[in-house]
Protein backbone atom coordinates (compact mmCIF):
# COMPACT_ATOMS: atom_id res chain seq x y z
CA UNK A 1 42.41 -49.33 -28.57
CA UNK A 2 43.25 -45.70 -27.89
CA UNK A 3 46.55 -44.04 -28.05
CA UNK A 4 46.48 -44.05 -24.14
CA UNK A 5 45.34 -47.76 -23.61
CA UNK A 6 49.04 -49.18 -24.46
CA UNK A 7 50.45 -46.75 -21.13
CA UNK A 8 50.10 -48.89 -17.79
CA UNK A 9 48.13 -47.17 -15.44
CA UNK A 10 51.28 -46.21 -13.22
CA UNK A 11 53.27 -44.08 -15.62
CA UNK A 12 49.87 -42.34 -16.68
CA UNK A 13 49.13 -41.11 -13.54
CA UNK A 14 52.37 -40.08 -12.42
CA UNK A 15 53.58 -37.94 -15.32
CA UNK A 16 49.53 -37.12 -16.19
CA UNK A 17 49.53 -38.45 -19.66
CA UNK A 18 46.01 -40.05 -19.28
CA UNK A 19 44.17 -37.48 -21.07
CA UNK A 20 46.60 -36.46 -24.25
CA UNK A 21 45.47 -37.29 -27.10
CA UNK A 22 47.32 -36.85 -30.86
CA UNK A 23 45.85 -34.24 -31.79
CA UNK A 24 46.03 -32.00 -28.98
CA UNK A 25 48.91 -30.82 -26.44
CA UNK A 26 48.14 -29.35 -22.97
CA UNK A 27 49.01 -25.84 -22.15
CA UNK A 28 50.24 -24.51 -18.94
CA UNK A 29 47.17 -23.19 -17.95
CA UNK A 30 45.36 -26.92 -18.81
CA UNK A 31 43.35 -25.73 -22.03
CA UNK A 32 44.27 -27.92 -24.95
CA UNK A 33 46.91 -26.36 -27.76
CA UNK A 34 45.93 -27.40 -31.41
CA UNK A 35 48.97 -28.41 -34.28
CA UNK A 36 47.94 -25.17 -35.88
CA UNK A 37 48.80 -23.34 -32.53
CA UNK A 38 51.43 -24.58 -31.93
CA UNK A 39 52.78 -23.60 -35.55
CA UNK A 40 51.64 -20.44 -34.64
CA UNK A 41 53.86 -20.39 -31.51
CA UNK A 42 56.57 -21.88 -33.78
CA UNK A 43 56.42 -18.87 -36.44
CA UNK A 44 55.87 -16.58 -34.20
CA UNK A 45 59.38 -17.39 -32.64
CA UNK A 46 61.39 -17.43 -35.53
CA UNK A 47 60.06 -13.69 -36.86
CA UNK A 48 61.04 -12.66 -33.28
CA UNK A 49 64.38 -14.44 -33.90
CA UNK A 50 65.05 -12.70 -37.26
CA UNK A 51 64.06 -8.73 -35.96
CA UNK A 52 66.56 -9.81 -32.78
CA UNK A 53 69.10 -10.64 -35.49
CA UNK A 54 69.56 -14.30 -33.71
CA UNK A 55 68.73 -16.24 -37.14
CA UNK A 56 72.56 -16.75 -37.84
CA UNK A 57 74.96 -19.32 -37.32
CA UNK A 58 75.70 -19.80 -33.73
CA UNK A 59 72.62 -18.13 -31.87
CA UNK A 60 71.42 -21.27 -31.03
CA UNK A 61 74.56 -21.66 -28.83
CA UNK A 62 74.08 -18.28 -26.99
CA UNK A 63 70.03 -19.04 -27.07
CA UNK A 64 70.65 -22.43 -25.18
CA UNK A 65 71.93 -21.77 -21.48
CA UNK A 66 69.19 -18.76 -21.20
CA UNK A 67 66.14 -21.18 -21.70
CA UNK A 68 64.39 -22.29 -18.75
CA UNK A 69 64.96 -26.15 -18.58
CA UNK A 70 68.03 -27.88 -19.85
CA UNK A 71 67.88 -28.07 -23.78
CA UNK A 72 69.69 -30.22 -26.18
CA UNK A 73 71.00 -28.41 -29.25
CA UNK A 74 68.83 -30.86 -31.44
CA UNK A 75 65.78 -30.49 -29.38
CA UNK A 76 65.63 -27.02 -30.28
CA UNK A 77 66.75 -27.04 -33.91
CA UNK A 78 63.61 -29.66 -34.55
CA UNK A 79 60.99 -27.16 -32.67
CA UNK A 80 61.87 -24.65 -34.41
CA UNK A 81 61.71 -26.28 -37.44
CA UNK A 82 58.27 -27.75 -36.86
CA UNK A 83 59.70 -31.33 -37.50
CA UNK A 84 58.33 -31.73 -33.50
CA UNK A 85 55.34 -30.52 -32.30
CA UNK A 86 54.66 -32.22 -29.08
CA UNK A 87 54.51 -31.03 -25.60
CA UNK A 88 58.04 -30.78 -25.37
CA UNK A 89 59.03 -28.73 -27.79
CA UNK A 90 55.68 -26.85 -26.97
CA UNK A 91 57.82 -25.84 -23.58
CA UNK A 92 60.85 -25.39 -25.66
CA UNK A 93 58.96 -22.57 -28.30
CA UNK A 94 57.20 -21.09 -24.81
CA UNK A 95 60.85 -20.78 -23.31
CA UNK A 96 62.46 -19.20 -26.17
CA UNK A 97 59.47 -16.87 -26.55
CA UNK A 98 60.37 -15.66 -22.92
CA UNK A 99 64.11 -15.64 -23.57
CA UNK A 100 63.41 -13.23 -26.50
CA UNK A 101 60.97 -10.68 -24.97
CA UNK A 102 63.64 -9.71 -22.25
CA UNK A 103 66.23 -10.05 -25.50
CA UNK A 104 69.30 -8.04 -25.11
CA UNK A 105 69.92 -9.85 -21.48
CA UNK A 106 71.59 -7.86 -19.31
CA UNK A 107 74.87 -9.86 -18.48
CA UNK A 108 75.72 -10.28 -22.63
């Protein structure tokens, strides 16, 4: 039994889980994202944090309405932490990363 076999046919197709495996998370573009780059993604996040000066307490709440899709406070504590690596918090680390290239925003 794969990791796939125990979804019924319905829910795979319609959110497109057929294919993901354990090891491997799908990027945007459809080529597979490996643990290690995602870990990668993670760290390079947080150094981007620290020269931005958002590493304190309380960035996370001015972080939080900027990101792209609504985030809980938790979700984004654990992928940053690396204590979640899946496709979600994959889209959370992706978000951020975008949040923090455009960092000061303009209406601050």
């Amino acid at each position: 039994m794969t990791n796939t076999d125990a979804i019924p046919p319905a829910i795979s197709s319609a959110f497109g889980v057929a294919g993901v495996g354990f090891t491997s998370i799908e990027k945007k573009n459809g080529s597979t994202m490996s643990p290690q780059e995602i870990d990668t993604l993670r760290k390079e996040v947080k150094h981007k944090m620290v020269e931005l000066g958002l590493d304190r307490r309380g960035s996370y709440a001015v972080l939080l309405p900027r990101l792209l899709r609504p985030t809980h406070n938790s979700s984004l504590i654990m992928a940053l932490s690396g204590y979640r690596s899946g496709p979600g918090s994959q889209a959370i680390l992706e978000d951020l990363l975008a949040v923090l290239s455009t960092w000061p925003p303009e209406n601050a």
